[in-house]
Protein backbone atom coordinates (compact mmCIF):
# COMPACT_ATOMS: atom_id res chain seq x y z
CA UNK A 1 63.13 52.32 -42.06
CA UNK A 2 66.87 53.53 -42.64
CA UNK A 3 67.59 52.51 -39.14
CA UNK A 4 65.80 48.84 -39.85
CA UNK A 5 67.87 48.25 -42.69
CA UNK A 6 71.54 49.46 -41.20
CA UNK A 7 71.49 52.73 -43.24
CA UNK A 8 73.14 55.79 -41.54
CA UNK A 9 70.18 57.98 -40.53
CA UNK A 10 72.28 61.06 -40.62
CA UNK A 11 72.06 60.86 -44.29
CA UNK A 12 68.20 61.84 -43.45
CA UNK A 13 68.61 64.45 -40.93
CA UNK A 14 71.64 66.57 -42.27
CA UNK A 15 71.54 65.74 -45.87
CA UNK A 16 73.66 68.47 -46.74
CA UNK A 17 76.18 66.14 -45.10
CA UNK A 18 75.74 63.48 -48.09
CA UNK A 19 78.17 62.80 -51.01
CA UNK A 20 76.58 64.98 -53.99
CA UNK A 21 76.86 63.77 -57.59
CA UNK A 22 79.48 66.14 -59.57
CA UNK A 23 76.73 66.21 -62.97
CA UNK A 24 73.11 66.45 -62.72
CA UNK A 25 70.32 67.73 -65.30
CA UNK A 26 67.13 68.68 -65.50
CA UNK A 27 64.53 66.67 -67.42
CA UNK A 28 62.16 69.76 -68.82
CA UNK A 29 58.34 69.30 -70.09
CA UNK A 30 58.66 69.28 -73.84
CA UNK A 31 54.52 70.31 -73.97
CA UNK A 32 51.75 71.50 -71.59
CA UNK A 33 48.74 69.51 -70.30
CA UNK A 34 48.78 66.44 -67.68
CA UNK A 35 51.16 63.82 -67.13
CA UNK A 36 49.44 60.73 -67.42
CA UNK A 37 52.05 58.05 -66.95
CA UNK A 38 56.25 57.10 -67.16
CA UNK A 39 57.51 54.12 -68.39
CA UNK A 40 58.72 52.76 -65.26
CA UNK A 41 60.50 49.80 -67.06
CA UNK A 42 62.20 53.02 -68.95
CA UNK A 43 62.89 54.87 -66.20
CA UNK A 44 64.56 51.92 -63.85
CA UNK A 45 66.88 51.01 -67.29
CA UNK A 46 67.90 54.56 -67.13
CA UNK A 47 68.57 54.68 -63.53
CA UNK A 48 71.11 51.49 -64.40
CA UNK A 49 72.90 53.30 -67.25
CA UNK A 50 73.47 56.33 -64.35
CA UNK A 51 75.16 54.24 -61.99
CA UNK A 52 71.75 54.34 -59.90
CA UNK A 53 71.24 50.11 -60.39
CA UNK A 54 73.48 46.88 -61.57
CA UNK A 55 73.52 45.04 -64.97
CA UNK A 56 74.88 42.10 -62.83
CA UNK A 57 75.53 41.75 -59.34
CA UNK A 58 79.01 42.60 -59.39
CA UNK A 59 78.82 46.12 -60.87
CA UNK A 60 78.89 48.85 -58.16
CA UNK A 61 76.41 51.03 -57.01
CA UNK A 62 77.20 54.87 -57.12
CA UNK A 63 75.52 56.36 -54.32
CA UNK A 64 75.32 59.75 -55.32
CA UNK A 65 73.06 58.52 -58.77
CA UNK A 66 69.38 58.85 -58.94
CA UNK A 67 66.28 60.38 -60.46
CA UNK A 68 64.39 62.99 -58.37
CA UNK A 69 60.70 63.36 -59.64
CA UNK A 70 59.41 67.10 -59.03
CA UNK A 71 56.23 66.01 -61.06
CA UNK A 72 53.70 63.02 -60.84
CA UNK A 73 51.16 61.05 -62.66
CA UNK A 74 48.02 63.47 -62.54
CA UNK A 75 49.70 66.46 -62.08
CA UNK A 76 49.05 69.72 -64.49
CA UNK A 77 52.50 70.76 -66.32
CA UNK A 78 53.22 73.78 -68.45
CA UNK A 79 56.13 73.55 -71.15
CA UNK A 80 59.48 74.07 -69.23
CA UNK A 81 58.55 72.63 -65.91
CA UNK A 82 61.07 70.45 -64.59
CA UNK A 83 59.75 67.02 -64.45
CA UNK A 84 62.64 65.57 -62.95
CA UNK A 85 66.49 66.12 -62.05
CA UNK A 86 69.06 63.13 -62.86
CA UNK A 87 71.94 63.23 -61.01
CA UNK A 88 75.32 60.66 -61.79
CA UNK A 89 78.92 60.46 -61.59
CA UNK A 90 78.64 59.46 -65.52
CA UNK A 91 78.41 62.72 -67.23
CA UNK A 92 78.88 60.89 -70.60
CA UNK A 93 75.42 59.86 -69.72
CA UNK A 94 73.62 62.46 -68.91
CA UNK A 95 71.99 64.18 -72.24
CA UNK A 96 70.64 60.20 -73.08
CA UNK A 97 69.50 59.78 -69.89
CA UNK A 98 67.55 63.09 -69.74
CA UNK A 99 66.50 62.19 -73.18
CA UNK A 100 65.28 58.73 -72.33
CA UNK A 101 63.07 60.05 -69.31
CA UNK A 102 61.49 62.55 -71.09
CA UNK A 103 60.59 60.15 -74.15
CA UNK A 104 59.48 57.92 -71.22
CA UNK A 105 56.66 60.22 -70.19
CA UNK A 106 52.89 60.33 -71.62
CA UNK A 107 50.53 63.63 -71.76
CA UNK A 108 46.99 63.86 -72.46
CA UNK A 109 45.79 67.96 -72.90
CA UNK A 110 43.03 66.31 -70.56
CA UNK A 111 42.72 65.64 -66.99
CA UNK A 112 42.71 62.01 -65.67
CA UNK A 113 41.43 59.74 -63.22
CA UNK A 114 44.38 57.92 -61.53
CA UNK A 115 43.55 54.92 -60.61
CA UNK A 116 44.14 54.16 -56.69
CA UNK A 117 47.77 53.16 -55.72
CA UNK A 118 46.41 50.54 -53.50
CA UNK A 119 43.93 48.39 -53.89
CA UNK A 120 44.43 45.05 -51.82
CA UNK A 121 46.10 43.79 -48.74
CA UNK A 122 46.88 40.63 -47.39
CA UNK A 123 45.87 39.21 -44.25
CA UNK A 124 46.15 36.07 -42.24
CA UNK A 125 42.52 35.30 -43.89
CA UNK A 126 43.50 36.15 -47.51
CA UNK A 127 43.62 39.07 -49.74
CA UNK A 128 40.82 41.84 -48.66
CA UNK A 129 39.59 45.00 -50.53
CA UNK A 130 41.92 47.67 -49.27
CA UNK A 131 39.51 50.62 -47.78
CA UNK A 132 40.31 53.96 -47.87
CA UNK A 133 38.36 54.64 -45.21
CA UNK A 134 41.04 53.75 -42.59
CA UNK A 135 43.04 56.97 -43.72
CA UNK A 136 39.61 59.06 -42.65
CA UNK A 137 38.70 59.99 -46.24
């Protein structure tokens, strides 16, 4: 998919070899139980205050911003894990945008049911159930 869209697939291979942001945090579970859902809205604002995304289409991308999830929807978390590491060039922004993702996420002391990531697909006929059964499950 790099390759399709004209990115340099070296950045996959040898990413030791990629530009590294010079400030990045850790985004630390505040309680223990199961994360049950981020505000992606939240989360995608965020990324734009870190450099990560464009208030208008003139503002530049820095491509050493981003949010790396260690944690998902689902998963069981104890207070402390890291839920996620921000990295930016915009160290002024760092302790909100830790902040922000943190406040962004929702815990339940109870397991949940995730809903399925899929569950359509369109086809020359239409839009079809999408079956899980093609995956052999």
């Amino acid at each position: 998919m790099v390759y399709a869209q004209g990115g340099d697939v070296d950045t996959i291979d040898f990413p030791e070899q990629y530009a590294q942001a010079n400030f990045s945090a850790e985004v630390i579970s505040s309680q223990t139980g199961y994360l049950v859902s981020l505000n992606a809205l939240e989360v995608g604002l965020v990324g734009v205050n870190i450099g990560a995304g464009r208030k208008t289409v003139d503002d530049p991308i820095d491509k050493t911003a981003g949010i790396l999830f260690h944690k998902r929807p689902g998963m069981h978390v104890v207070e402390g894990d890291v839920l996620a590491t921000v990295y930016t060039e915009r160290g002024d922004q760092l302790a909100n945008a830790v902040q922000r993702i943190l406040d962004s996420c929702t815990f339940s002391a109870d397991q949940i049911e995730l809903p399925p990531l899929i569950t359509n697909f369109v086809t020359n006929e239409g839009v079809e159930d999408f079956d899980q059964s093609i995956f052999g499950e």
